[in-house]
C-alpha atoms as a PDB file:
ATOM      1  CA  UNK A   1       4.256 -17.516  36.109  1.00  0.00           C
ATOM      2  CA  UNK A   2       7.881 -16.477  36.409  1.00  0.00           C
ATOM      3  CA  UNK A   3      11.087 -17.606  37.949  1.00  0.00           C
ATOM      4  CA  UNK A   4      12.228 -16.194  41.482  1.00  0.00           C
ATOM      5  CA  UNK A   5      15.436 -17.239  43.331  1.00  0.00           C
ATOM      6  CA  UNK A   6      14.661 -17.813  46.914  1.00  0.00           C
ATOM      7  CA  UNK A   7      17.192 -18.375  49.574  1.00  0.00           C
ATOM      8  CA  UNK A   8      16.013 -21.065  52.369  1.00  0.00           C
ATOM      9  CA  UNK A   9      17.552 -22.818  55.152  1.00  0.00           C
ATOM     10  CA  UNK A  10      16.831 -25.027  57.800  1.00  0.00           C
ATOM     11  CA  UNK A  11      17.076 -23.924  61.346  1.00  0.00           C
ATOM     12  CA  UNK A  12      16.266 -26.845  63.805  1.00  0.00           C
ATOM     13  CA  UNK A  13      12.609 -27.920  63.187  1.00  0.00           C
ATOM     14  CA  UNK A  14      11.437 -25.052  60.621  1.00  0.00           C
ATOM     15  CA  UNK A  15      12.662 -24.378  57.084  1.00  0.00           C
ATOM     16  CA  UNK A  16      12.989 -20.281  56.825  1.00  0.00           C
ATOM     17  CA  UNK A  17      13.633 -18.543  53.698  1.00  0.00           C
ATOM     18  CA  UNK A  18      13.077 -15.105  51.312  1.00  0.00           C
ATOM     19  CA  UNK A  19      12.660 -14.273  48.042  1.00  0.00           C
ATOM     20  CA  UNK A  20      16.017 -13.260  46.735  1.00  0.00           C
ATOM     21  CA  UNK A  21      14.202  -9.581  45.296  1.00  0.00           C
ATOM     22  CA  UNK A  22      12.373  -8.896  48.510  1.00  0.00           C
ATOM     23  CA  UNK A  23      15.260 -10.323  51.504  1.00  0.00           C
ATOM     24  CA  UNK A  24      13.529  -8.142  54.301  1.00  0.00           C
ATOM     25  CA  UNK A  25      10.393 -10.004  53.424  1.00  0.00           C
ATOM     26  CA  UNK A  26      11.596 -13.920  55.453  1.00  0.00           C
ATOM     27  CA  UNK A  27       9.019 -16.137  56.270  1.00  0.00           C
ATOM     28  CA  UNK A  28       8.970 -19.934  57.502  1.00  0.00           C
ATOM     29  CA  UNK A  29       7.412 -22.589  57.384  1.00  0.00           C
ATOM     30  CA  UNK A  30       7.481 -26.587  59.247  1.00  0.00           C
ATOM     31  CA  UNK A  31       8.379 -28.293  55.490  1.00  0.00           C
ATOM     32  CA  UNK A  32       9.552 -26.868  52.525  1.00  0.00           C
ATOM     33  CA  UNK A  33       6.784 -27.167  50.545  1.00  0.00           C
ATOM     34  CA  UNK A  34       4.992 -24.878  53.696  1.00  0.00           C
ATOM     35  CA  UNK A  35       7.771 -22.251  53.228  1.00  0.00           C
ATOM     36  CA  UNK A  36       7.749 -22.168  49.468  1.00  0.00           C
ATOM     37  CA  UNK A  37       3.787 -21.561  49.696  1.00  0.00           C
ATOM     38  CA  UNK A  38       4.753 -18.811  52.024  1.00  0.00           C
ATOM     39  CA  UNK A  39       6.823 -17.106  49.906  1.00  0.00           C
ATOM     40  CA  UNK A  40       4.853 -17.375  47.030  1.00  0.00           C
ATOM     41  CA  UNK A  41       2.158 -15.158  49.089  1.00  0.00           C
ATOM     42  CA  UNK A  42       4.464 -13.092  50.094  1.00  0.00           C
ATOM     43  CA  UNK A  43       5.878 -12.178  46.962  1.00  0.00           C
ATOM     44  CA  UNK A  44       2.316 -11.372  45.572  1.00  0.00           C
ATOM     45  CA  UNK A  45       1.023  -9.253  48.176  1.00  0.00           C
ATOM     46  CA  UNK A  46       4.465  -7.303  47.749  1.00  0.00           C
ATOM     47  CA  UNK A  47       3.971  -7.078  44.043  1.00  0.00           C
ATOM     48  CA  UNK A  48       0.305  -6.350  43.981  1.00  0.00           C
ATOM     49  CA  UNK A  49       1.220  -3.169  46.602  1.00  0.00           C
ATOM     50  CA  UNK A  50      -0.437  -5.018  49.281  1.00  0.00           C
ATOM     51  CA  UNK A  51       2.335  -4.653  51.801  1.00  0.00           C
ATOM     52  CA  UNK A  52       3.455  -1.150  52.682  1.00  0.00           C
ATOM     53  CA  UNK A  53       7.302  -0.052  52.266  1.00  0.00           C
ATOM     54  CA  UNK A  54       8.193  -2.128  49.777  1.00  0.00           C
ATOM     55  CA  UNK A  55      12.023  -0.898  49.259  1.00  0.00           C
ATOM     56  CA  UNK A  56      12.917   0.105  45.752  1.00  0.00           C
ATOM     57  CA  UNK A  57      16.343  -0.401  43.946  1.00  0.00           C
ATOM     58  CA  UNK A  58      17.589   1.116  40.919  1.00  0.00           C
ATOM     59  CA  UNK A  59      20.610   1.620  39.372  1.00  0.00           C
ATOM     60  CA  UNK A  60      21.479   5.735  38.978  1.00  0.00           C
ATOM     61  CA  UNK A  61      24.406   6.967  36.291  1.00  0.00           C
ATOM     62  CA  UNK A  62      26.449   9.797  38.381  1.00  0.00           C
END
């Protein structure tokens, strides 16, 4: 198990939220504890290649 920074708010009746690597990747949920499963999920399908166009970022020398 690792640490991830996730970014969440609350919006009315539903918490929403990302993981801070994969942003494009929000989810919600109706308690916290619903959204943080959510993301959890979310950030394993993503890093076992289950979800297609996963964005890349690296850092180039020009």
């Amino acid at each position: 198990m690792e640490k991830k920074k996730v970014t969440y708010w609350q919006d009315n009746e539903f918490y929403i939220g990302y993981a801070n690597d994969y942003p494009e990747y929000m989810t919600q949920g109706l308690t916290l504890n619903e959204l943080i499963d959510n993301i959890k999920d979310i950030v394993k399908d993503v890093e076992n290649e289950l979800v297609p166009g996963k964005r890349i970022t690296e850092e180039l020398f020009i």
